[in-house]
PDB file of N, CA and C in Angstrom:
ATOM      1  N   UNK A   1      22.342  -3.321  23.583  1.00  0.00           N
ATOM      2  CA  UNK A   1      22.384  -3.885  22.253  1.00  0.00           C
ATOM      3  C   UNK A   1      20.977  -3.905  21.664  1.00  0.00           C
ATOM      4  N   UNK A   2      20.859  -3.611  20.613  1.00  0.00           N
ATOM      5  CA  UNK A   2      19.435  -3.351  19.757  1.00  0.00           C
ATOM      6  C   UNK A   2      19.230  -4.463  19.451  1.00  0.00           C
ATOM      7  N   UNK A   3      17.980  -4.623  19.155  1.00  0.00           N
ATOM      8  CA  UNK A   3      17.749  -6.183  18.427  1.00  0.00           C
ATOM      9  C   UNK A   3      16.710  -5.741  17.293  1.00  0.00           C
ATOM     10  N   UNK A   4      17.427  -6.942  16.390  1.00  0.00           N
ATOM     11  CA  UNK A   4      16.904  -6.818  14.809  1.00  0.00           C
ATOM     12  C   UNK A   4      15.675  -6.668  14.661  1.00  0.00           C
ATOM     13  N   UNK A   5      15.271  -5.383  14.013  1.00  0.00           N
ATOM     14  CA  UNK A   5      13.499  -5.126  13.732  1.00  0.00           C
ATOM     15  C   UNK A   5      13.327  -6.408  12.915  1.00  0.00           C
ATOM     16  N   UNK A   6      12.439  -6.949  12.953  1.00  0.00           N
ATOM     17  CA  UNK A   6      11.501  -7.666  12.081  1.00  0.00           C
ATOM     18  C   UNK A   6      10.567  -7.168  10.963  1.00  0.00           C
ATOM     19  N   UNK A   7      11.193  -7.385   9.739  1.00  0.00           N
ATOM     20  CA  UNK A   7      10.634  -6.438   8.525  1.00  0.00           C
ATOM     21  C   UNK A   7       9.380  -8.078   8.185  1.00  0.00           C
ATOM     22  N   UNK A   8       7.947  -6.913   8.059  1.00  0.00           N
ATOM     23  CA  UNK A   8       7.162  -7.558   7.621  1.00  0.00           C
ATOM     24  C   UNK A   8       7.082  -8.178   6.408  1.00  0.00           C
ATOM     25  N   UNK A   9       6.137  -9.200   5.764  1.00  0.00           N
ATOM     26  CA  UNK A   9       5.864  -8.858   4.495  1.00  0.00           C
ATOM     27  C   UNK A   9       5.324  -7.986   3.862  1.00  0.00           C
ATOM     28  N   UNK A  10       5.989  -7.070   3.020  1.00  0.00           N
ATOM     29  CA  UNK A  10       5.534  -5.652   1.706  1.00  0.00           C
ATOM     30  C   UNK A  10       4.422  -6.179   0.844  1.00  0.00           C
ATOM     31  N   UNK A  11       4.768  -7.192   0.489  1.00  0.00           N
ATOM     32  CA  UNK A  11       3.692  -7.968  -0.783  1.00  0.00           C
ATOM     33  C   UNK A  11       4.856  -6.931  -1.877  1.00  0.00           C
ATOM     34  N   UNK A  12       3.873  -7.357  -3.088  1.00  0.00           N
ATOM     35  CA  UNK A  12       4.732  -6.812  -4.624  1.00  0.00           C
ATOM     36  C   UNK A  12       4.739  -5.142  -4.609  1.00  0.00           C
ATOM     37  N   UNK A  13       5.392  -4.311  -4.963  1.00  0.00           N
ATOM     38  CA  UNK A  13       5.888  -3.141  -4.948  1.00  0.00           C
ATOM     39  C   UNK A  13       5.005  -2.429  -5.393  1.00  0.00           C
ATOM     40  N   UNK A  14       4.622  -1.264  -4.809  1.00  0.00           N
ATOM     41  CA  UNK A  14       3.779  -0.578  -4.934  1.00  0.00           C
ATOM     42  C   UNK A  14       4.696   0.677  -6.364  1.00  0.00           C
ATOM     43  N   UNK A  15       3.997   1.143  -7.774  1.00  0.00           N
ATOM     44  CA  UNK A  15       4.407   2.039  -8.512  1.00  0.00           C
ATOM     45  C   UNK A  15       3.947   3.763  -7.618  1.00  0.00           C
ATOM     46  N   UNK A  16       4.985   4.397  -7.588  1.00  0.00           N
ATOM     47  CA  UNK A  16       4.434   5.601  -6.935  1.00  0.00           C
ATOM     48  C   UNK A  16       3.723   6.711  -7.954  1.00  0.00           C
ATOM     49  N   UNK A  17       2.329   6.667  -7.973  1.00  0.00           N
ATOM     50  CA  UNK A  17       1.569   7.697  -8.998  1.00  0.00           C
ATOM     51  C   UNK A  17       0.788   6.867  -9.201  1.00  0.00           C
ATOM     52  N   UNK A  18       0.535   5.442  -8.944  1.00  0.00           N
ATOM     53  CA  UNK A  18      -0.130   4.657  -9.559  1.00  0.00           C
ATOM     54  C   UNK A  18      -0.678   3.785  -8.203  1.00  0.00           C
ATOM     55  N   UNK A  19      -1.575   4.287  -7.605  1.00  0.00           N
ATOM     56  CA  UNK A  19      -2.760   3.605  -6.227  1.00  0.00           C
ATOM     57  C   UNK A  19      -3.335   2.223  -7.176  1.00  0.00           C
ATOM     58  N   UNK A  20      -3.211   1.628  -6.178  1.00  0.00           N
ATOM     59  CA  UNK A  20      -4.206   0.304  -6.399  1.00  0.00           C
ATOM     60  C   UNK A  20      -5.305   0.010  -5.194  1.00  0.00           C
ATOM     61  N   UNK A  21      -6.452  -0.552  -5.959  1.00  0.00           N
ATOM     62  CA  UNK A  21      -7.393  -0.288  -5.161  1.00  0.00           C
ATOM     63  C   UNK A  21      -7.316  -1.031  -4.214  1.00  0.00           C
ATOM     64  N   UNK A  22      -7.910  -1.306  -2.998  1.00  0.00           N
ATOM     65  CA  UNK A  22      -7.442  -1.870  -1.224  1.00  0.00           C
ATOM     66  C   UNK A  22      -7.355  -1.816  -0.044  1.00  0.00           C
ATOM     67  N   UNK A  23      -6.942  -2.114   0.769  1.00  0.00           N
ATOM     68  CA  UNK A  23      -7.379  -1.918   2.073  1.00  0.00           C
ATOM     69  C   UNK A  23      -5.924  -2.020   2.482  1.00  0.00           C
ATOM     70  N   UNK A  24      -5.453  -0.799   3.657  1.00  0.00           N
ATOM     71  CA  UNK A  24      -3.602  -0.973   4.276  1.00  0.00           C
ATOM     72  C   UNK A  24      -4.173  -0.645   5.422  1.00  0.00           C
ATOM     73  N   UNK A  25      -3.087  -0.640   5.957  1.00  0.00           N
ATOM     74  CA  UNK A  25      -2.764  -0.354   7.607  1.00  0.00           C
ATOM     75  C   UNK A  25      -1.401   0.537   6.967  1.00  0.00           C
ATOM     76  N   UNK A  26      -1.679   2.283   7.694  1.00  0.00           N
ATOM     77  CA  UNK A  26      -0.333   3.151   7.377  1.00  0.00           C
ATOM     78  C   UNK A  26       0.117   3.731   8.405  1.00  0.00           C
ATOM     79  N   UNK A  27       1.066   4.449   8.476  1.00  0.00           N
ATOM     80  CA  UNK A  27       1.656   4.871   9.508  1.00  0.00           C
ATOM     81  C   UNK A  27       1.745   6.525   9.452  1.00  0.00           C
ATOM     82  N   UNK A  28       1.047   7.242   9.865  1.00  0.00           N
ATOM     83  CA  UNK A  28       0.821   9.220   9.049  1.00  0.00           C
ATOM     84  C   UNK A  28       2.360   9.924   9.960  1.00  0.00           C
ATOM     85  N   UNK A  29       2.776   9.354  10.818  1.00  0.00           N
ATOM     86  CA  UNK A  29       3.609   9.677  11.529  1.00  0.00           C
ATOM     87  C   UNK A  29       5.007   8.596  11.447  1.00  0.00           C
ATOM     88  N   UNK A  30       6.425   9.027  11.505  1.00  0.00           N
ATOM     89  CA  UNK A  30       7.662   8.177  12.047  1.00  0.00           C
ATOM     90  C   UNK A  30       6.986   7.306  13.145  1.00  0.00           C
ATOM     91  N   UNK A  31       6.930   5.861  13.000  1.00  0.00           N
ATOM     92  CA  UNK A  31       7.206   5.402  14.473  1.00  0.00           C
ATOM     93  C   UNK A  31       5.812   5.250  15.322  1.00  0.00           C
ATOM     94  N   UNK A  32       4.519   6.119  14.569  1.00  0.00           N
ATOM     95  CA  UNK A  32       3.557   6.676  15.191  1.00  0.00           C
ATOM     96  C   UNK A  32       2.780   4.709  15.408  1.00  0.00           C
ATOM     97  N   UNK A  33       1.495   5.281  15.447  1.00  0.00           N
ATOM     98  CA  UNK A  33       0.507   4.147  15.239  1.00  0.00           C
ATOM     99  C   UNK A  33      -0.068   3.755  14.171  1.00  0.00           C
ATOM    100  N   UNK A  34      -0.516   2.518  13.833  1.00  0.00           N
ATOM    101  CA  UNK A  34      -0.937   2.040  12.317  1.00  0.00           C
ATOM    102  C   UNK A  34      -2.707   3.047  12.391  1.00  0.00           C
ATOM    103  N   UNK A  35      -2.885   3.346  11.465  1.00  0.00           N
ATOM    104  CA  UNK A  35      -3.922   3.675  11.103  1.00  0.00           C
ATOM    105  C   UNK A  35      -4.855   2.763  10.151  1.00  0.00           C
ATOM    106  N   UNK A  36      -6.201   2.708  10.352  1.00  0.00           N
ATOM    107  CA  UNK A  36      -7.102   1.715   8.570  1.00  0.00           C
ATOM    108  C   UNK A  36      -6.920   2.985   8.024  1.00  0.00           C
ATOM    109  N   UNK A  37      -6.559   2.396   6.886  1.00  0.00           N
ATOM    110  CA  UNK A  37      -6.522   3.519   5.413  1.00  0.00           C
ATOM    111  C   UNK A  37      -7.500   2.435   4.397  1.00  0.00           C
ATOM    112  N   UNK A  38      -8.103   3.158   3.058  1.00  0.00           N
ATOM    113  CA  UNK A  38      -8.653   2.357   1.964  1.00  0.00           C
ATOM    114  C   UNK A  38      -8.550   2.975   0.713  1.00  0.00           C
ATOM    115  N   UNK A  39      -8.321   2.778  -0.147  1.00  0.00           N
ATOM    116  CA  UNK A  39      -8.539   2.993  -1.381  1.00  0.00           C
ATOM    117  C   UNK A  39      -9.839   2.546  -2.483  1.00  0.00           C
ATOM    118  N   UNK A  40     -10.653   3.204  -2.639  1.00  0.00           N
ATOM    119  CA  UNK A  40     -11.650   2.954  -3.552  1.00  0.00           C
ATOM    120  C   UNK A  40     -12.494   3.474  -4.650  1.00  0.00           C
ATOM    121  N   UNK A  41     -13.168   3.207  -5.288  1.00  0.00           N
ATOM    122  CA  UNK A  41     -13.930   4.286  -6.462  1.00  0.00           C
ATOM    123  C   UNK A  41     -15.271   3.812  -5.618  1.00  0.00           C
ATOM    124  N   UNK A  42     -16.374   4.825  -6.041  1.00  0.00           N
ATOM    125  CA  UNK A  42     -17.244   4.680  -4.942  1.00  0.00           C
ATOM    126  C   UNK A  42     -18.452   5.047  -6.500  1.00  0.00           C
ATOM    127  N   UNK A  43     -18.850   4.350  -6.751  1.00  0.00           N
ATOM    128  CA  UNK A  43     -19.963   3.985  -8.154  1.00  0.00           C
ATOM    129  C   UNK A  43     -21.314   4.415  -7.622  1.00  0.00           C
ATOM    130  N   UNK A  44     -22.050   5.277  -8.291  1.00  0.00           N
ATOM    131  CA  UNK A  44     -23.352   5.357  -8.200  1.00  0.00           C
ATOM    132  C   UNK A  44     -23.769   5.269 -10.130  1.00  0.00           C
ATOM    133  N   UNK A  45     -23.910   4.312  -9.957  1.00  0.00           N
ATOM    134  CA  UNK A  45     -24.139   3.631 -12.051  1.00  0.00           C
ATOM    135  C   UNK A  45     -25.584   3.427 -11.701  1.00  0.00           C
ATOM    136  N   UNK A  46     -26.256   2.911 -13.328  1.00  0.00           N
ATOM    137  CA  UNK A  46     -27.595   2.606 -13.169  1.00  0.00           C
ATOM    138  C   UNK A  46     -27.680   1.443 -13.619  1.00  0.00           C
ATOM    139  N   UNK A  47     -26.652   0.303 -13.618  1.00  0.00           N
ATOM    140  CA  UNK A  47     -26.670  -1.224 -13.740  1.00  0.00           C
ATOM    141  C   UNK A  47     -26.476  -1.980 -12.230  1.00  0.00           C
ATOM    142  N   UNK A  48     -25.724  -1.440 -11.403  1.00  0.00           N
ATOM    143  CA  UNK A  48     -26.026  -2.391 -10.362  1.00  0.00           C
ATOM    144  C   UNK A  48     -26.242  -1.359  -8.950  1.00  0.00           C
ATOM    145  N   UNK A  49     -27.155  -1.121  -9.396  1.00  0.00           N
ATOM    146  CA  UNK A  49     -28.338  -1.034  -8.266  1.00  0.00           C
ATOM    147  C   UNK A  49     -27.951   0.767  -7.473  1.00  0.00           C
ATOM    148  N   UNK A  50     -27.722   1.520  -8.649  1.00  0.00           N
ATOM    149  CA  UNK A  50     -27.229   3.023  -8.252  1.00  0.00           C
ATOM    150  C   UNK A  50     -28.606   3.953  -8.123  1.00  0.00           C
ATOM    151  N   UNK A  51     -29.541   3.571  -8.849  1.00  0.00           N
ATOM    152  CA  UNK A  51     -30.836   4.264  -9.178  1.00  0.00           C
ATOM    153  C   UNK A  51     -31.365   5.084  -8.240  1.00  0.00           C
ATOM    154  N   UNK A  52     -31.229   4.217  -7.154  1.00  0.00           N
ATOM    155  CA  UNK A  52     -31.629   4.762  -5.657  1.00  0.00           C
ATOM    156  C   UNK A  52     -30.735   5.598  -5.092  1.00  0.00           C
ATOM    157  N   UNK A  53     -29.646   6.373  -5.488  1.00  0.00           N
ATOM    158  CA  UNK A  53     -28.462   7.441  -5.249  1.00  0.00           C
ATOM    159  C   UNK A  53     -27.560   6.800  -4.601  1.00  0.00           C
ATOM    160  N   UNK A  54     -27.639   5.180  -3.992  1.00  0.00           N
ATOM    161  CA  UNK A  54     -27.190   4.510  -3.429  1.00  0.00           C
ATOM    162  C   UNK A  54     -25.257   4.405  -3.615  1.00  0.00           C
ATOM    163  N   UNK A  55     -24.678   4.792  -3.217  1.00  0.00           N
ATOM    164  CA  UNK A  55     -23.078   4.667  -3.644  1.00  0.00           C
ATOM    165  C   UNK A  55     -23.227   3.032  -3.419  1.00  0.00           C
ATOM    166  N   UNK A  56     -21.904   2.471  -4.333  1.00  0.00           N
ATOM    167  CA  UNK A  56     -21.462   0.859  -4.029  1.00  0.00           C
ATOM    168  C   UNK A  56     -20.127   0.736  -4.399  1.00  0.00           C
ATOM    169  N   UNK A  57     -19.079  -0.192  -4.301  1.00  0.00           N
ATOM    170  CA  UNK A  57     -18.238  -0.445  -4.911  1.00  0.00           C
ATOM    171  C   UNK A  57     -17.957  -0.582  -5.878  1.00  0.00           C
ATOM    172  N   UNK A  58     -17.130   0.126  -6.967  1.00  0.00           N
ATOM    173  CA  UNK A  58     -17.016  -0.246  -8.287  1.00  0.00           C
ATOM    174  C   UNK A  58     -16.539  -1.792  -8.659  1.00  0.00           C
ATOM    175  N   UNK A  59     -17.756  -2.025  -9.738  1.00  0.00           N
ATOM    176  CA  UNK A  59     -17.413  -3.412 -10.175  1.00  0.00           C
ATOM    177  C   UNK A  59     -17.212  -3.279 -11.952  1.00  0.00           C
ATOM    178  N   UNK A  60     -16.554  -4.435 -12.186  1.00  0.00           N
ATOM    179  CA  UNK A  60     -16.546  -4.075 -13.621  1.00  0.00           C
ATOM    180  C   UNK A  60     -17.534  -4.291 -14.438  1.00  0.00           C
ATOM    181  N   UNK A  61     -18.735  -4.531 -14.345  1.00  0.00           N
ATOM    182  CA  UNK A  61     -20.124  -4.548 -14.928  1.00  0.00           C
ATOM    183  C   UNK A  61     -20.805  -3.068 -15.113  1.00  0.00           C
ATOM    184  N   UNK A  62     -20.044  -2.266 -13.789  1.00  0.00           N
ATOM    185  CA  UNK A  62     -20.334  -0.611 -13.891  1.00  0.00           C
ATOM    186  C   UNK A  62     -20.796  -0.183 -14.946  1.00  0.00           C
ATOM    187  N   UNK A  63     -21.599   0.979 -15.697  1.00  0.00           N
ATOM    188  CA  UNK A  63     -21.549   1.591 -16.620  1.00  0.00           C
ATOM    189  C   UNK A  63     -20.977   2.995 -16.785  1.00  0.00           C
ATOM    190  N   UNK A  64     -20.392   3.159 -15.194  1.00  0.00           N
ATOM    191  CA  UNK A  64     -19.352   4.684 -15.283  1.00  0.00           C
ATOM    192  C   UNK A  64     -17.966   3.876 -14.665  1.00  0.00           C
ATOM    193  N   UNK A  65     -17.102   5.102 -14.611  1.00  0.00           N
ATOM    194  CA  UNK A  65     -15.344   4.681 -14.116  1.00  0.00           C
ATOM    195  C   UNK A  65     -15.973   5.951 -12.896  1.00  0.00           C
ATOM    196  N   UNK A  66     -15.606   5.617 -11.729  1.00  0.00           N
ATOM    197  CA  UNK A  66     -15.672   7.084 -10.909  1.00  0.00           C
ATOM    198  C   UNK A  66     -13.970   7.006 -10.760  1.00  0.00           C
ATOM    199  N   UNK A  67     -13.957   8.294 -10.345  1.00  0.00           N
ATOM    200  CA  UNK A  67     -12.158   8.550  -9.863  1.00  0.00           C
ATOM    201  C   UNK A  67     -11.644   7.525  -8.385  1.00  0.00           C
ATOM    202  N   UNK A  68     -10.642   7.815  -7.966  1.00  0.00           N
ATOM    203  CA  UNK A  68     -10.440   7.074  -7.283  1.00  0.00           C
ATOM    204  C   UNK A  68     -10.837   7.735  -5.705  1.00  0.00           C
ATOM    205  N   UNK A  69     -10.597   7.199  -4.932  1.00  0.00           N
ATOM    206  CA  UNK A  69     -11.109   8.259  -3.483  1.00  0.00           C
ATOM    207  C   UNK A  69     -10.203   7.637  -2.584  1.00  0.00           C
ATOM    208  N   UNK A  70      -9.456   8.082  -1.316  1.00  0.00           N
ATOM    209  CA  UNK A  70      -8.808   7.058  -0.122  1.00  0.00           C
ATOM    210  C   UNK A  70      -9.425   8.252   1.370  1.00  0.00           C
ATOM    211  N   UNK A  71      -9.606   6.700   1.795  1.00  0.00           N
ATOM    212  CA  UNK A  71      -9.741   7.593   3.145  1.00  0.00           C
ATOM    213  C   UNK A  71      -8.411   7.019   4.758  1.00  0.00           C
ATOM    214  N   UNK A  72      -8.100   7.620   4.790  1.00  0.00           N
ATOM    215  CA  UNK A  72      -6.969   7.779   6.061  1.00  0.00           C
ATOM    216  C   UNK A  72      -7.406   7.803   7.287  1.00  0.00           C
ATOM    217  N   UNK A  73      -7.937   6.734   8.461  1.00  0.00           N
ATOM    218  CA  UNK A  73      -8.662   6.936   9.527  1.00  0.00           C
ATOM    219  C   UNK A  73      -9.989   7.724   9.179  1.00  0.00           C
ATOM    220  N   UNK A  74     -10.273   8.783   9.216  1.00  0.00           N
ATOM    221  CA  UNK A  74     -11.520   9.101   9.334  1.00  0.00           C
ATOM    222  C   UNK A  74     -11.266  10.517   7.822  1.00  0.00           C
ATOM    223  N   UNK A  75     -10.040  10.458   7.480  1.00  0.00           N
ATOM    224  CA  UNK A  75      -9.735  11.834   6.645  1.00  0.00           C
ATOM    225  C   UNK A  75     -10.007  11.190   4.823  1.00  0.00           C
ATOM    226  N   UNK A  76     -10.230  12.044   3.890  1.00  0.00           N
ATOM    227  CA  UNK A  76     -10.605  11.866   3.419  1.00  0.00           C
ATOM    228  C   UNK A  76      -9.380  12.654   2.335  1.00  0.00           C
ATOM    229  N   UNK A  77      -8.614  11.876   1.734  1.00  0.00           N
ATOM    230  CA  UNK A  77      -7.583  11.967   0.794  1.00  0.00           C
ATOM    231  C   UNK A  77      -6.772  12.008  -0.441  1.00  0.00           C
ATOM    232  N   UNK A  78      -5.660  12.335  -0.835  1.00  0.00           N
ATOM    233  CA  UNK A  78      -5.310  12.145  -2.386  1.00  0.00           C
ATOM    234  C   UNK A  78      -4.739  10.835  -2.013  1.00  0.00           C
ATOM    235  N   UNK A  79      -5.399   9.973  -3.315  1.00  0.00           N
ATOM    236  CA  UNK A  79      -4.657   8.801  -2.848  1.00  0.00           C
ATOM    237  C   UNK A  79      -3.613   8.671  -3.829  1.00  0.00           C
ATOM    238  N   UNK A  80      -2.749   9.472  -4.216  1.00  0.00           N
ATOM    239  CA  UNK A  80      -1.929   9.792  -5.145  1.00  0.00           C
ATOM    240  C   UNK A  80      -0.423  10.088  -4.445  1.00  0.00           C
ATOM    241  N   UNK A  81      -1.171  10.415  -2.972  1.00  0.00           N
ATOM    242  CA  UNK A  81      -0.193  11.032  -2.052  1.00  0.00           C
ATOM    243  C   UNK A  81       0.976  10.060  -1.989  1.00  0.00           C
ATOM    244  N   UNK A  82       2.021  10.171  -1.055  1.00  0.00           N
ATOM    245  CA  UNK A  82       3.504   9.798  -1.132  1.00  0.00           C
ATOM    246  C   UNK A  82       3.063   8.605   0.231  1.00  0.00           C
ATOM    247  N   UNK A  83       2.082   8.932   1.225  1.00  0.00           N
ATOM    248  CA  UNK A  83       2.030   8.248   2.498  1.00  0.00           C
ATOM    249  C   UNK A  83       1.511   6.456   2.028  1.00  0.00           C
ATOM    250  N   UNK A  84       1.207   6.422   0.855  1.00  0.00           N
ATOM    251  CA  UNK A  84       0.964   4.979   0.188  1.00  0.00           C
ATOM    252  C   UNK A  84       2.273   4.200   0.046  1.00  0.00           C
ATOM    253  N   UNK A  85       2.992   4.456  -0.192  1.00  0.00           N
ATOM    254  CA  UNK A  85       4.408   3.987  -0.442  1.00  0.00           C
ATOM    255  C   UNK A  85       5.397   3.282  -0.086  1.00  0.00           C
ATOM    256  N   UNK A  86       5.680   4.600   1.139  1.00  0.00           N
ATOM    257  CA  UNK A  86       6.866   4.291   2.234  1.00  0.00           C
ATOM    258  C   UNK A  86       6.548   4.021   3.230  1.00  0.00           C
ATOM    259  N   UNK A  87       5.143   3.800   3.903  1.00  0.00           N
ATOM    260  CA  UNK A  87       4.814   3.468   4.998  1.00  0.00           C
ATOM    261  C   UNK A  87       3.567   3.196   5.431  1.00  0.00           C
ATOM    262  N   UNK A  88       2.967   2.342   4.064  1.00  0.00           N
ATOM    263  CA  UNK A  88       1.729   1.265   4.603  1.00  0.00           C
ATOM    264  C   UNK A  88       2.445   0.025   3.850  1.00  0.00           C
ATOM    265  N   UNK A  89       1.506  -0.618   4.283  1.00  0.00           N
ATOM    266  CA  UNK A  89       0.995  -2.526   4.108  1.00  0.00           C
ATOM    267  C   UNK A  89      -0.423  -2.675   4.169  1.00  0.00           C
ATOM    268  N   UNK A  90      -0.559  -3.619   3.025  1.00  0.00           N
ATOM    269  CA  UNK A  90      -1.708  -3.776   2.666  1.00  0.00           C
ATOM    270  C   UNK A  90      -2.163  -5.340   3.723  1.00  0.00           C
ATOM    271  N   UNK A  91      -3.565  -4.680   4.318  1.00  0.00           N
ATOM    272  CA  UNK A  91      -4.024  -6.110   4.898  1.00  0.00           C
ATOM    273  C   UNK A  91      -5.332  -6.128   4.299  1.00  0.00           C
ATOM    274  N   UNK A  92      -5.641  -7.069   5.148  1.00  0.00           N
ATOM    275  CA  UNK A  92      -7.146  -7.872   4.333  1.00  0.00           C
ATOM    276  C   UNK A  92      -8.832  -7.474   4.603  1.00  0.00           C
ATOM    277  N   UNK A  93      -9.770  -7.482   4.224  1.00  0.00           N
ATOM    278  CA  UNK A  93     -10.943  -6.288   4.212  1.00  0.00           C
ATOM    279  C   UNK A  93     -10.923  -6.871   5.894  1.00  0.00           C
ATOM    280  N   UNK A  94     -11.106  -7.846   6.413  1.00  0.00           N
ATOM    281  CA  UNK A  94     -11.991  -7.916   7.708  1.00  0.00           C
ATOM    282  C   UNK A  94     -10.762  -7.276   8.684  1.00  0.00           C
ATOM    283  N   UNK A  95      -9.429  -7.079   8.399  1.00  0.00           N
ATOM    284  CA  UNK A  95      -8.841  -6.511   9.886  1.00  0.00           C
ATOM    285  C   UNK A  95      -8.954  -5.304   9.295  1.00  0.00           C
ATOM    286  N   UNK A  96      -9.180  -4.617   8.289  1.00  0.00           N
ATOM    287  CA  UNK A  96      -9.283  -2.705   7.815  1.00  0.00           C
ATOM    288  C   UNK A  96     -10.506  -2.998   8.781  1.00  0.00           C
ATOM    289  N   UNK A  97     -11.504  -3.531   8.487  1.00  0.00           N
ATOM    290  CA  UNK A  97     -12.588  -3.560   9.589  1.00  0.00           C
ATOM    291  C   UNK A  97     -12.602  -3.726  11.218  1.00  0.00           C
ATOM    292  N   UNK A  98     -11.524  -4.391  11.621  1.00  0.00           N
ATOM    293  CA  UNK A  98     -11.494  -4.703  12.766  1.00  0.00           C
ATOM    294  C   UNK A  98     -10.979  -3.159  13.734  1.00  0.00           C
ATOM    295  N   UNK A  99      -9.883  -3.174  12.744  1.00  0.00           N
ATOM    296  CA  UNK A  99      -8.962  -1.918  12.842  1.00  0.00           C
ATOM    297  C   UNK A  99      -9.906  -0.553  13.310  1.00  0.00           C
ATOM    298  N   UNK A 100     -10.743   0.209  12.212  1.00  0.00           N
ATOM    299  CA  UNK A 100     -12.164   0.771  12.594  1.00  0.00           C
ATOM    300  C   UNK A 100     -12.688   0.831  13.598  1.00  0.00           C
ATOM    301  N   UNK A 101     -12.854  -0.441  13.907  1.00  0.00           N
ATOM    302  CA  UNK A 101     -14.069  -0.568  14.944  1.00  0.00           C
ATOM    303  C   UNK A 101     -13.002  -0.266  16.218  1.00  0.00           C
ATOM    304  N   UNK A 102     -11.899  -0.979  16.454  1.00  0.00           N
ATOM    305  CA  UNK A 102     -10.878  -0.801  17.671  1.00  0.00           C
ATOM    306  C   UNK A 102     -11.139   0.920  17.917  1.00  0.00           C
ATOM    307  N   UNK A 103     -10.457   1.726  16.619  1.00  0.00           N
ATOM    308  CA  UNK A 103     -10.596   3.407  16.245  1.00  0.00           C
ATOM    309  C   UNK A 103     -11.885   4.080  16.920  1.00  0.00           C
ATOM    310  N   UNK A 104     -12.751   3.299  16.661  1.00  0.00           N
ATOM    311  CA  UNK A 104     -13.794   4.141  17.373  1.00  0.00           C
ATOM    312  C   UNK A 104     -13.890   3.667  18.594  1.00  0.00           C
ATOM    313  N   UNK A 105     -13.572   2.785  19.295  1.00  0.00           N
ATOM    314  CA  UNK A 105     -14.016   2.318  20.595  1.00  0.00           C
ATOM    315  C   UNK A 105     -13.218   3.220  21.389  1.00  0.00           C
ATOM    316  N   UNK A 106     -11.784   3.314  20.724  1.00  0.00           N
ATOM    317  CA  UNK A 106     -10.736   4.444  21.236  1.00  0.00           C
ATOM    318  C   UNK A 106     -11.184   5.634  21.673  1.00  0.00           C
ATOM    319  N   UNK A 107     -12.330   6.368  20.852  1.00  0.00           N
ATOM    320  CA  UNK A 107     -12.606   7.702  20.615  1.00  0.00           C
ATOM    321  C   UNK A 107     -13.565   7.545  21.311  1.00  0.00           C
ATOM    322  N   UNK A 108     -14.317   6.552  21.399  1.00  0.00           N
ATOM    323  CA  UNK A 108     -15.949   6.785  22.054  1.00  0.00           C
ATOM    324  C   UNK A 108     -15.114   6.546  23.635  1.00  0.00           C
ATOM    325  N   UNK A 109     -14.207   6.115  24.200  1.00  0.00           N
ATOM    326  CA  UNK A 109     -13.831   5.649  25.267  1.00  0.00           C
ATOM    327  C   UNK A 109     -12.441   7.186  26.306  1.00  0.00           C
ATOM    328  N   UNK A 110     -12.405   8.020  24.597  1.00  0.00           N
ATOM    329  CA  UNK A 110     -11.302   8.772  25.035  1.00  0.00           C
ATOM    330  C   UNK A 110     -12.207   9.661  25.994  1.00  0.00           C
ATOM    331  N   UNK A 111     -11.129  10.374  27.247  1.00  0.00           N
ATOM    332  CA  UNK A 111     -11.625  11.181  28.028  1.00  0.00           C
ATOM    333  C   UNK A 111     -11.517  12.690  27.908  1.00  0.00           C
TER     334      UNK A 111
END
């Protein structure tokens, strides 16, 4: 006898074509393992503190819009794609961070 998956909380519905900026945990595979995924615009402006070629987070004080950017574990993505949708959840900046760091300990540890 199977026993009832436990559906997480989704939070509010994601529009498909329309990324919001954030931090998930996704799944690139059925069934596979959660991956850190992020969504972000990555600002090099000359109001908060771009001068130095320095990339930062877009804030709304910016004096440019950059496009949007996502990165998927270590891949670097459309974040327009379909894998936003049906099979992430959005968590909170310090476990996308925690998540990372686990990712590399994996890799620095793989044989």
């Amino acid at each position: 006898m199977r026993k009832a998956a436990v559906r997480e909380d989704r939070g509010p519905p994601r529009v498909y074509g329309e990324p919001k900026v954030g931090f998930f945990k996704v799944r690139v595979v059925a069934r596979g393992p959660w991956v850190p995924a992020r969504i972000f615009r990555l600002c090099h402006c000359t109001v908060n503190g771009g001068d130095g070629g320095q990339g930062h987070d877009w804030a709304g004080t910016c004096d440019r819009y950059p496009p949007l950017r996502a990165v998927v574990g270590k891949l670097l993505v459309d974040p327009c794609e379909g894998v936003w949708h049906a099979n992430s959840r959005e968590i909170t900046e310090p476990d996308y961070y925690a998540m990372v760091f686990e990712r590399a300990l994996e890799d620095e540890n793989a044989v």
